[in-house]
C-alpha atoms as a PDB file:
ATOM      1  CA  UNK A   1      61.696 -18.439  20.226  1.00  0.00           C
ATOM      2  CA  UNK A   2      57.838 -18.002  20.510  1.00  0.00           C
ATOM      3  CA  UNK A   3      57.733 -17.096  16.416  1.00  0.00           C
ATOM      4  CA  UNK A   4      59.494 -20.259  15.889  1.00  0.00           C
ATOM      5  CA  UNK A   5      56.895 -22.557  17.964  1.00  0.00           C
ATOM      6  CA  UNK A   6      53.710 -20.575  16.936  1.00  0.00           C
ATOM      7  CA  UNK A   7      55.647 -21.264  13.226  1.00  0.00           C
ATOM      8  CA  UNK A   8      55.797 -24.758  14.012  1.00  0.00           C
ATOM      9  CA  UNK A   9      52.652 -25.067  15.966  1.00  0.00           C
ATOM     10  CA  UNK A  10      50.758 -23.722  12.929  1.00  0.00           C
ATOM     11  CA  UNK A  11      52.191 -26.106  10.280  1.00  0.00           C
ATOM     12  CA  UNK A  12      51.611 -29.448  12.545  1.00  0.00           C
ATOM     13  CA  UNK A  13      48.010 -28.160  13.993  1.00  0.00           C
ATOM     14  CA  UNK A  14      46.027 -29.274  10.814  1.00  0.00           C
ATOM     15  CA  UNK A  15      48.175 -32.483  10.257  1.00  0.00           C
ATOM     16  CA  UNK A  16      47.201 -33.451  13.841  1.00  0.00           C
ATOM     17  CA  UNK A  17      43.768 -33.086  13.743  1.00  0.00           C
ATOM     18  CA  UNK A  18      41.252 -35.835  11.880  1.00  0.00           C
ATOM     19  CA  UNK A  19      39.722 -34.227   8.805  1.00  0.00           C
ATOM     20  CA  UNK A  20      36.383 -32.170   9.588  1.00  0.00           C
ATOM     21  CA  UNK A  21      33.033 -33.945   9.232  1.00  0.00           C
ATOM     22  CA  UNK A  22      30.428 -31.491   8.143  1.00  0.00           C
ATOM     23  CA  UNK A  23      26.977 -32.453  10.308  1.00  0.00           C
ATOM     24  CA  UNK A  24      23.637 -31.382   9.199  1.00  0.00           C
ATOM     25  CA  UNK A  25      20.663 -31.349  11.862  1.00  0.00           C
ATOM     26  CA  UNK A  26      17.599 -32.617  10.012  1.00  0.00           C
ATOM     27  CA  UNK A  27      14.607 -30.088  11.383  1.00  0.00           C
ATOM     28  CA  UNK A  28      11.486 -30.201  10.010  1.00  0.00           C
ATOM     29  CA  UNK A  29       8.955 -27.559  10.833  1.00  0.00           C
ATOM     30  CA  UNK A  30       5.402 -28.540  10.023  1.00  0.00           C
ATOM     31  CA  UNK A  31       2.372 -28.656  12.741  1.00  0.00           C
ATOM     32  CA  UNK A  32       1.920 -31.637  15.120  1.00  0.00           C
ATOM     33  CA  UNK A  33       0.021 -34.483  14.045  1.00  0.00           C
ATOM     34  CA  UNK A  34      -2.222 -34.714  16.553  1.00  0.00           C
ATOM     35  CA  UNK A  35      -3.203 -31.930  19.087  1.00  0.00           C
ATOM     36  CA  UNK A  36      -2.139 -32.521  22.597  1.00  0.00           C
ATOM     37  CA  UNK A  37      -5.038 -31.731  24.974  1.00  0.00           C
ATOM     38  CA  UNK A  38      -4.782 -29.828  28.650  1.00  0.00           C
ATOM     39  CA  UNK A  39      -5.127 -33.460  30.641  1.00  0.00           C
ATOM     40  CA  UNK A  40      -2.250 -35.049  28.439  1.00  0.00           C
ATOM     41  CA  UNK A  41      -0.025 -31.726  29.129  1.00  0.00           C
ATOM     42  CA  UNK A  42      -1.123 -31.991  33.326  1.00  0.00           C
ATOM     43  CA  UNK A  43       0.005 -35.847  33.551  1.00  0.00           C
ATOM     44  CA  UNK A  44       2.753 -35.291  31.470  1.00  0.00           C
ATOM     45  CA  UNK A  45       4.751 -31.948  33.575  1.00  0.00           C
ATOM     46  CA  UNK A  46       3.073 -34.354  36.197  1.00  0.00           C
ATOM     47  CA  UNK A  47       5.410 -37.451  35.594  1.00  0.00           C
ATOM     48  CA  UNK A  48       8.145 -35.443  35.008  1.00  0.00           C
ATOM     49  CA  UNK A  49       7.908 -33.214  38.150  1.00  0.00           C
ATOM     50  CA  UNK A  50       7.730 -36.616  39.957  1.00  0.00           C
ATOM     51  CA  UNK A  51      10.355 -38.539  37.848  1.00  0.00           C
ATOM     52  CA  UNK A  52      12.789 -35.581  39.093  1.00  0.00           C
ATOM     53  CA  UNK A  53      11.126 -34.586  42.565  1.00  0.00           C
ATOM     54  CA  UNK A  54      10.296 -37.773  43.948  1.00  0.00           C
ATOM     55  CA  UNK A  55      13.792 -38.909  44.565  1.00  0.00           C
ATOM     56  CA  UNK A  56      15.264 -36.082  46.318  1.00  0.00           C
ATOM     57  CA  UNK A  57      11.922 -35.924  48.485  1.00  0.00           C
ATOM     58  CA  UNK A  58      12.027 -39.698  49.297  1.00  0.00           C
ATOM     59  CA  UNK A  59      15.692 -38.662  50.845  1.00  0.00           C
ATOM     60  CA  UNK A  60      14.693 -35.746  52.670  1.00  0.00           C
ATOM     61  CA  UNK A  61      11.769 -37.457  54.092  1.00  0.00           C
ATOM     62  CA  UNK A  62      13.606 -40.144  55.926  1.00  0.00           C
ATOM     63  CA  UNK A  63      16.491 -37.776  56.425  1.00  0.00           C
ATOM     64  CA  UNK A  64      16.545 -39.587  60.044  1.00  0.00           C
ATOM     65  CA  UNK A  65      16.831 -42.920  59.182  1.00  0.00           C
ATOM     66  CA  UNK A  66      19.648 -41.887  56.731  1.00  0.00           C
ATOM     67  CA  UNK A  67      22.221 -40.378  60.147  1.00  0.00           C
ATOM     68  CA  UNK A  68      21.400 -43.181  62.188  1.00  0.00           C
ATOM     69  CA  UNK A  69      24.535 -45.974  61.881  1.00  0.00           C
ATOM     70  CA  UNK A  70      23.254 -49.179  62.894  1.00  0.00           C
END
């Protein structure tokens, strides 16, 4: 019985499935355009260290207001 449905299984598998699209990333690799300086790269990881810190520390820092039910 388990030839049989593998048998089956193997014939309807490709009829089931939508025909395969063939994707192509388009990566270039040349040198920037313009050089990115040390201050640009500081307030940049800056911003981003804030964009995904500055939630979760707004939270824990009024942890307490958060319990209390009023």
């Amino acid at each position: 019985m388990p030839g049989l449905l593998r048998t089956i299984a193997s014939r309807a598998a490709p009829a089931l499935r939508p025909h395969a699209v063939t994707q192509r990333a388009n990566i270039y690799t040349r040198p920037a355009k313009e050089k990115i300086g040390p201050v640009e790269t500081a307030i940049g990881i800056g911003m981003f260290s804030l964009a995904i810190l500055g939630p979760s520390g707004w939270i824990l820092a009024h942890l307490e207001d958060y319990k209390r039910k009023e």
